[in-house]
C-alpha atoms as a PDB file:
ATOM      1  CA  UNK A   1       0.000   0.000   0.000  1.00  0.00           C
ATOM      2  CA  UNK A   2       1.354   3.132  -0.831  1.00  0.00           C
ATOM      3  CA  UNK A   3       1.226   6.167   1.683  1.00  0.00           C
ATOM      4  CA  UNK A   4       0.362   9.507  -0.192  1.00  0.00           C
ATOM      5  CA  UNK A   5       0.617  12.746   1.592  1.00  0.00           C
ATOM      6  CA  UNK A   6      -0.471  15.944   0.802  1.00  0.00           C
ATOM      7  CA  UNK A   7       0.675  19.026   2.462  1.00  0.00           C
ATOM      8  CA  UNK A   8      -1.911  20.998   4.809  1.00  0.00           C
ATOM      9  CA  UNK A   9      -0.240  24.251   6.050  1.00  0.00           C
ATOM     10  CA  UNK A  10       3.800  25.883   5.760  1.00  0.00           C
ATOM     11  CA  UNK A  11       4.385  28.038   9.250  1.00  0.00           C
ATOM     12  CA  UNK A  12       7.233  28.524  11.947  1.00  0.00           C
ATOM     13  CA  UNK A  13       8.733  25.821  13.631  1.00  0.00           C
ATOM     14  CA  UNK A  14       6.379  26.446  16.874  1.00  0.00           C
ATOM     15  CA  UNK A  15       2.696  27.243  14.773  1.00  0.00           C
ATOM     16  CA  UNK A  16       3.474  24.069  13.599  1.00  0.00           C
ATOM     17  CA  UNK A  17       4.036  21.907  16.542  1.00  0.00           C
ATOM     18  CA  UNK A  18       1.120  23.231  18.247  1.00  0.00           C
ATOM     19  CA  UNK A  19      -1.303  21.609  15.084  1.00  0.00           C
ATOM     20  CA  UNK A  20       0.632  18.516  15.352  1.00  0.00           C
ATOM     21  CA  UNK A  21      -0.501  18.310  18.910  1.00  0.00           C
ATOM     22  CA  UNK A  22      -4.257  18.984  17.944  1.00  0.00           C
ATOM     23  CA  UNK A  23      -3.609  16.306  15.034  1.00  0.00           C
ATOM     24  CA  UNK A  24      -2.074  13.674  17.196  1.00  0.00           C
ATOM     25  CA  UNK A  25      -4.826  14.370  19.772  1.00  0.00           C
ATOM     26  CA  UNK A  26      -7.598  13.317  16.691  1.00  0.00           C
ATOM     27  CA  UNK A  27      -4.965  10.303  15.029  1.00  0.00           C
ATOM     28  CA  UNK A  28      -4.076  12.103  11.767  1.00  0.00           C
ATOM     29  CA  UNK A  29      -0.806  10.717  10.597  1.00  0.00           C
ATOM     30  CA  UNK A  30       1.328  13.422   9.366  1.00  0.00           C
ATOM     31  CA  UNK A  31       4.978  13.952   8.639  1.00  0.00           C
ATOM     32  CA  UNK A  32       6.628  17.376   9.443  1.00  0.00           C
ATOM     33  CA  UNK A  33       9.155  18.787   6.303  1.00  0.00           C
ATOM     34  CA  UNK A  34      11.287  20.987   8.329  1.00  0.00           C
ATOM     35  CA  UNK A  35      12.717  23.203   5.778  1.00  0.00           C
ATOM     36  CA  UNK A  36      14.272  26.131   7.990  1.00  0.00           C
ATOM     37  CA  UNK A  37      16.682  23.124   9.848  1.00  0.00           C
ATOM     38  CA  UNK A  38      17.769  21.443   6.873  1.00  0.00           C
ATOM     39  CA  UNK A  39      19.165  24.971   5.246  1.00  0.00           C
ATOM     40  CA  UNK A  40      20.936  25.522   8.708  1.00  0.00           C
ATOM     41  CA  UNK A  41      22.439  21.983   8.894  1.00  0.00           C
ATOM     42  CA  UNK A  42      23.311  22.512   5.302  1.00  0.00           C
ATOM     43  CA  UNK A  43      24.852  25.973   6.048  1.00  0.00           C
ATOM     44  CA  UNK A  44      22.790  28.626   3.519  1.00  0.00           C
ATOM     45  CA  UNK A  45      19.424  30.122   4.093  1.00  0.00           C
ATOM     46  CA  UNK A  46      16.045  29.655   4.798  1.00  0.00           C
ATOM     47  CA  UNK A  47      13.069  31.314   5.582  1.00  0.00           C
ATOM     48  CA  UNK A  48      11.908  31.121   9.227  1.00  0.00           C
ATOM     49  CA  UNK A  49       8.152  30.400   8.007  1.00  0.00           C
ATOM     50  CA  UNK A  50       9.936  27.172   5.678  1.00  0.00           C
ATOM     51  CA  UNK A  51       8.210  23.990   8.074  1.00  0.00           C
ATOM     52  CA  UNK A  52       5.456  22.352   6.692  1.00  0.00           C
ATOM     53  CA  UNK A  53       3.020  19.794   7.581  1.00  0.00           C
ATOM     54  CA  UNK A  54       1.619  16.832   5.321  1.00  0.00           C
ATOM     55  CA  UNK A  55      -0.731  14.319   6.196  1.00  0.00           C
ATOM     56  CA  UNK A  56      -2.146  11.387   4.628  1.00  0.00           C
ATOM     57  CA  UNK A  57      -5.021  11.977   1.801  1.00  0.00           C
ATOM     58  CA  UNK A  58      -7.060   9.639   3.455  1.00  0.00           C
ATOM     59  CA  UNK A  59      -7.089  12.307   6.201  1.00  0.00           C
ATOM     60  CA  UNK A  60      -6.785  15.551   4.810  1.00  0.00           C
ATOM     61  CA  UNK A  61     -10.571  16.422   5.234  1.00  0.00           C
ATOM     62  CA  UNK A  62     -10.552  15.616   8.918  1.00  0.00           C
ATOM     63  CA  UNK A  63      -7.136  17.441   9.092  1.00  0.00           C
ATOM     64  CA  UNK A  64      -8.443  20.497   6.842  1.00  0.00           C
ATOM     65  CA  UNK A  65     -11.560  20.473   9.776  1.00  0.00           C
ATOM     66  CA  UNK A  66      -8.373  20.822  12.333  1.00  0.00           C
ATOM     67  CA  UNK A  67      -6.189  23.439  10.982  1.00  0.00           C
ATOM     68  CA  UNK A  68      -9.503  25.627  10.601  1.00  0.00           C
ATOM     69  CA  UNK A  69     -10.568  25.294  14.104  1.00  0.00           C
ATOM     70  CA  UNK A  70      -6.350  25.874  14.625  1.00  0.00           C
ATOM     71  CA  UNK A  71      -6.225  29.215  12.732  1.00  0.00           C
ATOM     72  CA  UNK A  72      -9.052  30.514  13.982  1.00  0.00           C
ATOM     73  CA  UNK A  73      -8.084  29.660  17.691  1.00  0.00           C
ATOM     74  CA  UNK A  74      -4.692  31.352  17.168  1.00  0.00           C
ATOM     75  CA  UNK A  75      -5.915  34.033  15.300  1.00  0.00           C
ATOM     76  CA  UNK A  76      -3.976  33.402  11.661  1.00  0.00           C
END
């Protein structure tokens, strides 16, 4: 079976772990593409705002539900 992901929402490092949290509390699988770390590791440049978070198609409508309910709680 293959696993395809789709990407829900690009924020800062913190934004972003705070919907994992609500997305883990509801059992959306999701990886986190941390953009911002990589370009420091690799030594050059990246935008602050670079993470991202994808979850699984299957979920993106429950997850989509989530990141509303997310925005509008912290007011993006």
């Amino acid at each position: 079976m293959i696993n395809e992901y789709v990407k829900l929402f690009t924020e800062s490092n913190i934004i972003i772990t705070g919907l994992k949290n609500m997305l883990e509390a509801e059992s959306v699988n999701y990886i986190i593409k941390d953009k911002f770390e990589s370009a420091r590791l690799g030594g050059y440049g990246e935008q602050s705002t670079s993470v991202e978070i994808h979850v699984l198609k299957t979920d993106a409508t429950i997850a989509e539900n989530i990141l509303a309910v997310y925005k509008e709680k912290i007011n993006v």
